[in-house]
N, C-alpha and C. Protein backbone atom coordinates (compact mmCIF):
# COMPACT_ATOMS: atom_id res chain seq x y z
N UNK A 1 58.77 170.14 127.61
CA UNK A 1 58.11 170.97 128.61
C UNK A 1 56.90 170.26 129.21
N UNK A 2 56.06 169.56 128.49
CA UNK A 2 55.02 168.87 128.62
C UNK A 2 55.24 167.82 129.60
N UNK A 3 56.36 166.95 129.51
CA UNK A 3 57.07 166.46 130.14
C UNK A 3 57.78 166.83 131.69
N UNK A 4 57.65 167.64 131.40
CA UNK A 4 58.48 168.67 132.60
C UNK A 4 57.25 168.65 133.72
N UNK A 5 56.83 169.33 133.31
CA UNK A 5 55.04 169.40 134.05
C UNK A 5 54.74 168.50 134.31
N UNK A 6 54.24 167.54 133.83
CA UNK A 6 53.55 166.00 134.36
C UNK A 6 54.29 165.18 135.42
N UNK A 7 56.10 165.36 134.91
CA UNK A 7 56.88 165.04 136.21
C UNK A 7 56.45 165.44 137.23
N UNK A 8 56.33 166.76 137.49
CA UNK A 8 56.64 167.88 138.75
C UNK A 8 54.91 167.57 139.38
N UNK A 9 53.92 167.53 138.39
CA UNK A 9 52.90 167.28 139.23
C UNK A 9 52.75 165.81 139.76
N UNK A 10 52.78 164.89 139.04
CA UNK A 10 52.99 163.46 139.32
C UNK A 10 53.99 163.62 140.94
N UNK A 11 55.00 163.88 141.00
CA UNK A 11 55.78 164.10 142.09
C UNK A 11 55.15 164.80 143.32
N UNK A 12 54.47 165.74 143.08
CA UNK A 12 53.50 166.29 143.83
C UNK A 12 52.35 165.92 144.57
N UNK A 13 51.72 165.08 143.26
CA UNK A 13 50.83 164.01 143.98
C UNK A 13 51.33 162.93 144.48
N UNK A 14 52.41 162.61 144.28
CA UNK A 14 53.45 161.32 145.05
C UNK A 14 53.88 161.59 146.56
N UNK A 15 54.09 162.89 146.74
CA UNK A 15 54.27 163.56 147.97
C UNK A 15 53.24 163.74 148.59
N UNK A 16 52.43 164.33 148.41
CA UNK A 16 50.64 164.20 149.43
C UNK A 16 50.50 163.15 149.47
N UNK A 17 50.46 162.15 148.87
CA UNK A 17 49.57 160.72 148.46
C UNK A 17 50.72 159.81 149.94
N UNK A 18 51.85 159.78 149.44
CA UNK A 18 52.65 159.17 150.34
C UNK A 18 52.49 159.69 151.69
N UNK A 19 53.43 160.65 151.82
CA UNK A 19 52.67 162.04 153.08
C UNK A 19 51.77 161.37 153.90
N UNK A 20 50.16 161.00 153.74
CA UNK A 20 49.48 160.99 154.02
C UNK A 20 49.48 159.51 154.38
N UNK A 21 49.85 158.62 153.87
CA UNK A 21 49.67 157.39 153.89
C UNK A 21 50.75 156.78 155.43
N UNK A 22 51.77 157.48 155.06
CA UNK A 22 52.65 157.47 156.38
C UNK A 22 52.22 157.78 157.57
N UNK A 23 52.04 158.84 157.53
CA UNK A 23 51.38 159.78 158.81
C UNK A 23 50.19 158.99 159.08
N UNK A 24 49.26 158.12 158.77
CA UNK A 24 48.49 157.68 159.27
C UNK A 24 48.80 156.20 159.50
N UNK A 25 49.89 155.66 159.06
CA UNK A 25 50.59 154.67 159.73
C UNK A 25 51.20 155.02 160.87
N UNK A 26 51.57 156.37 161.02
CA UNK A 26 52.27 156.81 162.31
C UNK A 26 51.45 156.58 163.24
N UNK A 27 50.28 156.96 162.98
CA UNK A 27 49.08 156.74 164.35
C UNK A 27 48.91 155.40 164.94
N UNK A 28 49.37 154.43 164.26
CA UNK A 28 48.95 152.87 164.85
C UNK A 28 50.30 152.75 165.34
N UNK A 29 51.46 153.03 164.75
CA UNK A 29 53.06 152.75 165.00
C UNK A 29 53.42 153.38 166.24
N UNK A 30 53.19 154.10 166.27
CA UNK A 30 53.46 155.49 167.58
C UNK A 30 52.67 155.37 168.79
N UNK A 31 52.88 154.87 169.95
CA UNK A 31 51.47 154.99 170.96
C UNK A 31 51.83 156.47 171.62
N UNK A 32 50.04 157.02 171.34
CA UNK A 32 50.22 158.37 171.66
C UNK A 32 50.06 159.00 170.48
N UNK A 33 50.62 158.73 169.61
CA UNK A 33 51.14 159.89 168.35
C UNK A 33 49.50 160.61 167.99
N UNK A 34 48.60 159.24 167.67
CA UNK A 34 47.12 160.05 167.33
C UNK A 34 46.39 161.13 168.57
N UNK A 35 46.51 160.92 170.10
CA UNK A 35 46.19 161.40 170.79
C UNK A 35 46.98 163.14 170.67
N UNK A 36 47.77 162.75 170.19
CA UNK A 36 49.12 164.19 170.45
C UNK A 36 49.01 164.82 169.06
N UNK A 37 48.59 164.29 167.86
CA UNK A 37 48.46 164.82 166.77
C UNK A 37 47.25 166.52 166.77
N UNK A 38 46.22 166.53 167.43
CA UNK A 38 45.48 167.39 166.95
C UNK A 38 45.86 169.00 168.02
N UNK A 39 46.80 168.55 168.49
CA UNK A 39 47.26 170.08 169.24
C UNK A 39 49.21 169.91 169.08
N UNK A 40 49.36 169.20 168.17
CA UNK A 40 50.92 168.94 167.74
C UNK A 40 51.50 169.07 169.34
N UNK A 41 51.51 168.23 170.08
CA UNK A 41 52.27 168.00 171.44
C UNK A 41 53.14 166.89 171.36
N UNK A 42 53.81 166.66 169.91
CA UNK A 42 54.51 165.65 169.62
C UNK A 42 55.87 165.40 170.36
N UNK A 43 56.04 164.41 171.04
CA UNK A 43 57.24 163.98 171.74
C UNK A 43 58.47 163.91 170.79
N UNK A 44 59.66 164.02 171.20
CA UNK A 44 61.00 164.00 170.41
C UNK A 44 60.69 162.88 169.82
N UNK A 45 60.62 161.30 169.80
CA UNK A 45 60.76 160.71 168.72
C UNK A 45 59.19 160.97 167.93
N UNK A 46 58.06 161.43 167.87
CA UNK A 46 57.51 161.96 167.63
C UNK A 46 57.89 162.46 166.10
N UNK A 47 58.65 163.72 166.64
CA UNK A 47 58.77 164.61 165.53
C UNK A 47 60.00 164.12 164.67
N UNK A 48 60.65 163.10 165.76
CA UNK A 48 61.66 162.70 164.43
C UNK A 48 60.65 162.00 163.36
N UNK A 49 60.34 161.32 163.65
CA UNK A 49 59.56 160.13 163.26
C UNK A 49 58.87 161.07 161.72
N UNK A 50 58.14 162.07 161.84
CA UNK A 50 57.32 163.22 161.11
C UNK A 50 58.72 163.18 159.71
N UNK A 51 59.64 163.80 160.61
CA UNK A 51 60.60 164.28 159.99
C UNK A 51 60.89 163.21 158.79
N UNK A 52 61.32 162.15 159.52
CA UNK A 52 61.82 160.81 158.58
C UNK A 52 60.90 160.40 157.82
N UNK A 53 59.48 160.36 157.60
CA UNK A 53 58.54 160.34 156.76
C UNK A 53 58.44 161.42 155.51
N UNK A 54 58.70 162.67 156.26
CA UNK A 54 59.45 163.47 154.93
C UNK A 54 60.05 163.58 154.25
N UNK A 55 61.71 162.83 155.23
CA UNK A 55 62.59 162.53 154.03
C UNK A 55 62.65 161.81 153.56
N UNK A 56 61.52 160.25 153.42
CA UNK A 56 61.24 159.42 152.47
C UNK A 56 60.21 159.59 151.66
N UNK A 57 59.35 160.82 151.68
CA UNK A 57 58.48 161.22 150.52
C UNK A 57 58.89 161.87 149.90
N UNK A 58 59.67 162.56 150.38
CA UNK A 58 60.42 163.69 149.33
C UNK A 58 61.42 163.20 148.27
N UNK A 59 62.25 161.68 149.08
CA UNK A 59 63.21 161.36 148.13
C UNK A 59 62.17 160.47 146.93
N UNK A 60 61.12 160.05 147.63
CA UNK A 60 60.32 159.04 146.28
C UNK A 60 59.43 159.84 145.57
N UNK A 61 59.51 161.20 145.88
CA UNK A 61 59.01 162.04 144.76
C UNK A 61 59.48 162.84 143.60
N UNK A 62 61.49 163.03 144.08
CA UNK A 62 62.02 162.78 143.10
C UNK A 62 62.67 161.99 142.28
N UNK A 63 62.34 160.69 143.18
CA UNK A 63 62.29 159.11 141.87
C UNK A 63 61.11 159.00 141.24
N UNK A 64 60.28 159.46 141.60
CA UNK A 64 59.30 159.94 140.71
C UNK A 64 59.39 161.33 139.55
N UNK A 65 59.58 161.52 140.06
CA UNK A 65 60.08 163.02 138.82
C UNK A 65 61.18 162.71 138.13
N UNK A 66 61.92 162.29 138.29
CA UNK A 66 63.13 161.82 137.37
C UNK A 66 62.85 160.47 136.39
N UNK A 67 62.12 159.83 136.94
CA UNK A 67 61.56 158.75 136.34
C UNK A 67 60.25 158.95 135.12
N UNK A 68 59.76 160.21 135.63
CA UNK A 68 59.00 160.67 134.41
C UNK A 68 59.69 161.44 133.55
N UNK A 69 60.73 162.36 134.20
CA UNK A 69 61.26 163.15 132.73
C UNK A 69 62.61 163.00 132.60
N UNK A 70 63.44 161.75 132.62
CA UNK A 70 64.74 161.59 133.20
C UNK A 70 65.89 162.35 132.56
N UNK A 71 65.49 163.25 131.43
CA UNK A 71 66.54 164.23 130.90
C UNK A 71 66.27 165.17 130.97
N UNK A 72 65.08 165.95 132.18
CA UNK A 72 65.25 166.86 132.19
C UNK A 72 65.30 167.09 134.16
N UNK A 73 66.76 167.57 133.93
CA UNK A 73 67.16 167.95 135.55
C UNK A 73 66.17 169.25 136.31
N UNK A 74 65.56 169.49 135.80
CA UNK A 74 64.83 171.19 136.37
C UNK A 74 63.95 170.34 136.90
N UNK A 75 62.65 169.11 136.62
CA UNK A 75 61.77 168.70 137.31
C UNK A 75 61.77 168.68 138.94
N UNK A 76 62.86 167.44 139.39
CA UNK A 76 63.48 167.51 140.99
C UNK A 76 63.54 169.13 141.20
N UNK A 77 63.66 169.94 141.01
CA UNK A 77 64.19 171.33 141.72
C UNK A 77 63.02 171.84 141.73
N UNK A 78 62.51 171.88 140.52
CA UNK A 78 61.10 172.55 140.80
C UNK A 78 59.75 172.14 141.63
N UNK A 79 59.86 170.74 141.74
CA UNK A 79 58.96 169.88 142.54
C UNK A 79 59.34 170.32 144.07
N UNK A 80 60.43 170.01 144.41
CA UNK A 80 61.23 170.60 145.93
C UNK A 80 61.07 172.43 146.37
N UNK A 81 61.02 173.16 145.18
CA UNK A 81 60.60 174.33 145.32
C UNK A 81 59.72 174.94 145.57
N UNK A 82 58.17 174.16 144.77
CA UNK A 82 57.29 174.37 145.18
C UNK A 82 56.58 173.59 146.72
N UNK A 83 57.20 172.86 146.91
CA UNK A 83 56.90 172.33 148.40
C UNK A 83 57.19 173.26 149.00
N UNK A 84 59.04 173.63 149.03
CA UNK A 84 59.04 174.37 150.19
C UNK A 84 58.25 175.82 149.90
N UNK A 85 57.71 176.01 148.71
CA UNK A 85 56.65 177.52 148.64
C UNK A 85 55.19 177.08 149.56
N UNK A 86 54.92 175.56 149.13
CA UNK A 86 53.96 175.45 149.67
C UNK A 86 53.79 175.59 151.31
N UNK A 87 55.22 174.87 151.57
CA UNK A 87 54.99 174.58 153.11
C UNK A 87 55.49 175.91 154.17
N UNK A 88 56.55 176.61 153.23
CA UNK A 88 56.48 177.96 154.17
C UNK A 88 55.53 178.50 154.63
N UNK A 89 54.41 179.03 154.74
CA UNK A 89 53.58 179.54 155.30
C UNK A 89 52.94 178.60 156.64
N UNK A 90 53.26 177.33 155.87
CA UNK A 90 51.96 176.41 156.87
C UNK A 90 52.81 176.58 158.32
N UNK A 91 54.20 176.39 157.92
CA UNK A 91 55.64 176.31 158.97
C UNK A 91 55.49 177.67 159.82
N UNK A 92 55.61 178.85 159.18
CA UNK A 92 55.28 180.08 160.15
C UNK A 92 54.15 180.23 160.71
N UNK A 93 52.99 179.63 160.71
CA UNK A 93 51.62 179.42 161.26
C UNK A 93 52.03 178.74 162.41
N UNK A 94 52.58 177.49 161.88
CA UNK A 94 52.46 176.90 163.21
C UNK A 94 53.99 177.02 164.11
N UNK A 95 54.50 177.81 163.74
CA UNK A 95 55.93 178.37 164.52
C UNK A 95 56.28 178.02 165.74
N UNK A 96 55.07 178.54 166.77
CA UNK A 96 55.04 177.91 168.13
C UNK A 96 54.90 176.64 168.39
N UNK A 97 54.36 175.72 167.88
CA UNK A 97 54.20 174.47 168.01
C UNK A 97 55.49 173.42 167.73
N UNK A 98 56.53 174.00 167.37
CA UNK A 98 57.25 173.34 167.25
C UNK A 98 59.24 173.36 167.15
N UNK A 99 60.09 172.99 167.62
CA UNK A 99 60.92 174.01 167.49
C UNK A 99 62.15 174.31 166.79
N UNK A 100 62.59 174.91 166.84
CA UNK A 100 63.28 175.69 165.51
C UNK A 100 64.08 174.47 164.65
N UNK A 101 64.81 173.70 165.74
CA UNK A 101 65.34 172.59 165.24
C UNK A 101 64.24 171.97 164.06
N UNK A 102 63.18 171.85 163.81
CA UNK A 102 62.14 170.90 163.52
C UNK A 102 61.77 171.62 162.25
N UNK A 103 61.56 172.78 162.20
CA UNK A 103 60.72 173.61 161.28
C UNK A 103 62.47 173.77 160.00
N UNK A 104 63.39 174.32 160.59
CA UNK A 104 65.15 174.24 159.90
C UNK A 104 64.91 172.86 158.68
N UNK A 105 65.18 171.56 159.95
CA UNK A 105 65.66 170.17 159.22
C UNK A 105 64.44 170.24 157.89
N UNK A 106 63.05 170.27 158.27
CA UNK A 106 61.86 169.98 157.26
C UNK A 106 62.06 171.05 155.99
N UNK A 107 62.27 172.17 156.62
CA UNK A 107 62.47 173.26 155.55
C UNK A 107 63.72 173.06 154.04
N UNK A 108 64.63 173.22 154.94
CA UNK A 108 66.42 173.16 154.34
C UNK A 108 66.22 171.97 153.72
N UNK A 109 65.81 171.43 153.85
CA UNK A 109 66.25 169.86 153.55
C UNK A 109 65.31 169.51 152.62
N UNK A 110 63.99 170.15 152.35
CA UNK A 110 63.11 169.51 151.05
C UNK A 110 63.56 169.70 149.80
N UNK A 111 64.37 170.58 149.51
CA UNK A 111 64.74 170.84 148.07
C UNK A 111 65.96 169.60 147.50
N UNK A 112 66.51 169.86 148.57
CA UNK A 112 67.79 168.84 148.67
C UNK A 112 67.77 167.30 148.58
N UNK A 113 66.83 166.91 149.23
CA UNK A 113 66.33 165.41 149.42
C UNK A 113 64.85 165.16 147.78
N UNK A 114 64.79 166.27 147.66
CA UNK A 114 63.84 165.64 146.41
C UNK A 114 64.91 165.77 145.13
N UNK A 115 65.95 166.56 145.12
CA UNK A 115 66.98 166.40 143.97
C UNK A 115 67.80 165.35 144.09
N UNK A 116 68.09 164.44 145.44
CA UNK A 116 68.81 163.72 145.57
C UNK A 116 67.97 162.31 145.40
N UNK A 117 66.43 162.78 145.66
CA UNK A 117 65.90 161.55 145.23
C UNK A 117 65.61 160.90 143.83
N UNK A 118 65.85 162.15 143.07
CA UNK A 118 66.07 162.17 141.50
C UNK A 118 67.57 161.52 141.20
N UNK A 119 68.25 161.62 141.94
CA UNK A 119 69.50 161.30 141.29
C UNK A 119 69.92 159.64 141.66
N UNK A 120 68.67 159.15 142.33
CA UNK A 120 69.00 157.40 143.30
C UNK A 120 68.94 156.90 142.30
N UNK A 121 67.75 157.18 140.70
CA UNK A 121 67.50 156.01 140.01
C UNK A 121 69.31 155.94 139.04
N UNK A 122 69.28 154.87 138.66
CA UNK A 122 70.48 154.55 137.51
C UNK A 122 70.77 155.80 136.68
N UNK A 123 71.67 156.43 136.68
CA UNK A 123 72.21 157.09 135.06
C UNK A 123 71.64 156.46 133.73
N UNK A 124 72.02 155.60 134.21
CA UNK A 124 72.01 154.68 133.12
C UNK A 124 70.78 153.74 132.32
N UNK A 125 70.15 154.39 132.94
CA UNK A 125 68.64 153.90 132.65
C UNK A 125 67.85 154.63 131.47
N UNK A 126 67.49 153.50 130.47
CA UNK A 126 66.97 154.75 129.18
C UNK A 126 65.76 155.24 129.61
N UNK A 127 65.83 156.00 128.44
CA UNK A 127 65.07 156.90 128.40
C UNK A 127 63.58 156.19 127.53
N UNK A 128 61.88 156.55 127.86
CA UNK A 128 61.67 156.31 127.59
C UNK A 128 61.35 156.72 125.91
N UNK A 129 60.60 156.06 125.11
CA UNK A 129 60.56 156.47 123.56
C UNK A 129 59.41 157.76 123.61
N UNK A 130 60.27 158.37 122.52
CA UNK A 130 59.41 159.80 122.70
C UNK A 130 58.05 158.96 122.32
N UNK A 131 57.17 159.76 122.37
CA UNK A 131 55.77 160.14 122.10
C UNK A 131 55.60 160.23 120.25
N UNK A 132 54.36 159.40 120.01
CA UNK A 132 54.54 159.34 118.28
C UNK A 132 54.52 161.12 118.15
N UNK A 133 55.15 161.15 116.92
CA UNK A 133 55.04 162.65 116.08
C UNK A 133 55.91 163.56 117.48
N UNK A 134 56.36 162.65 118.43
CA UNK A 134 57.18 163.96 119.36
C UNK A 134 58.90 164.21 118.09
N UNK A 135 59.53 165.55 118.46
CA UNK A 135 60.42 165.57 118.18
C UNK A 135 61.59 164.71 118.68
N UNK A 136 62.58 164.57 118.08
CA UNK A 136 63.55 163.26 118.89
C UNK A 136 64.47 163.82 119.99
C-alpha cells in the first residue's frame, strides 16, 4: 500500500513537473504561442501541440508509476483518475475557451494514456527487493 501511494504521488509530481517544463518549451518552439497563452487564443496547431505534451506526460507518469510499484496495477489507474478529478473542473471553467474537440481528446484520454504508459516498461523487468523487515 505504501508502495501504492508513493507511486501515484511520484507520478503526480512527474506530471506537473513535466507539464510544466513542456509548456514552457512551447513558448520558445511555437511563435505566438506565449503571446496567445494568457487569454488561451491558441491556434489549431497550438492546441494540438498542448494536447501532445499531455499525451507525453501522462504516458511518463505512468512509467513512472509502474516503475515504482511494478506489481501493483491500481497505481496507473489511480494516478490517471485523479488527474482527470483534478482537471475536470479546471476544463468546465474554461469551457468557452476552447472546443469541444479539445476539452473530449485531453479528458477521455488521460486515464487511458497513463495506464498505457504503465504498461511501455518490460513485463519482464524485476521487481525491485522488498524493503528490509518488508513482508515478501
Amino acid at each position: 500500500m505504501k508502495r501504492t501511494l508513493l507511486a501515484v504521488v511520484a507520478a503526480l509530481v512527474t506530471w506537473v513537473l513535466l507539464i510544466s517544463l513542456l509548456n514552457f518549451a512551447l513558448r520558445y518552439v511555437i511563435a505566438g504561442y506565449a503571446a496567445a497563452e494568457p487569454t488561451f487564443a491558441f491556434t489549431l496547431s497550438m492546441q494540438l501541440a498542448r494536447l501532445a505534451i499531455a499525451a507525453a506526460t501522462s504516458l511518463a507518469a505512468g512509467m513512472v508509476a509502474a516503475g515504482i510499484a511494478p506489481r501493483d496495477s491500481r497505481a496507473p489507474s489511480i494516478t490517471g483518475a485523479l488527474l482527470l478529478v483534478l482537471f475536470l473542473p479546471t476544463h468546465v471553467k474554461l469551457w468557452a475557451n476552447f472546443p469541444l474537440w479539445y476539452h473530449l481528446t485531453f479528458l477521455v484520454t488521460l486515464v487511458p494514456l497513463v495506464v498505457l504508459g504503465a504498461r511501455c516498461l518490460p513485463a519482464d523487468s524485476p521487481a525491485p527487493p522488498p524493503a528490509p523487515g518488508a513482508p515478501p
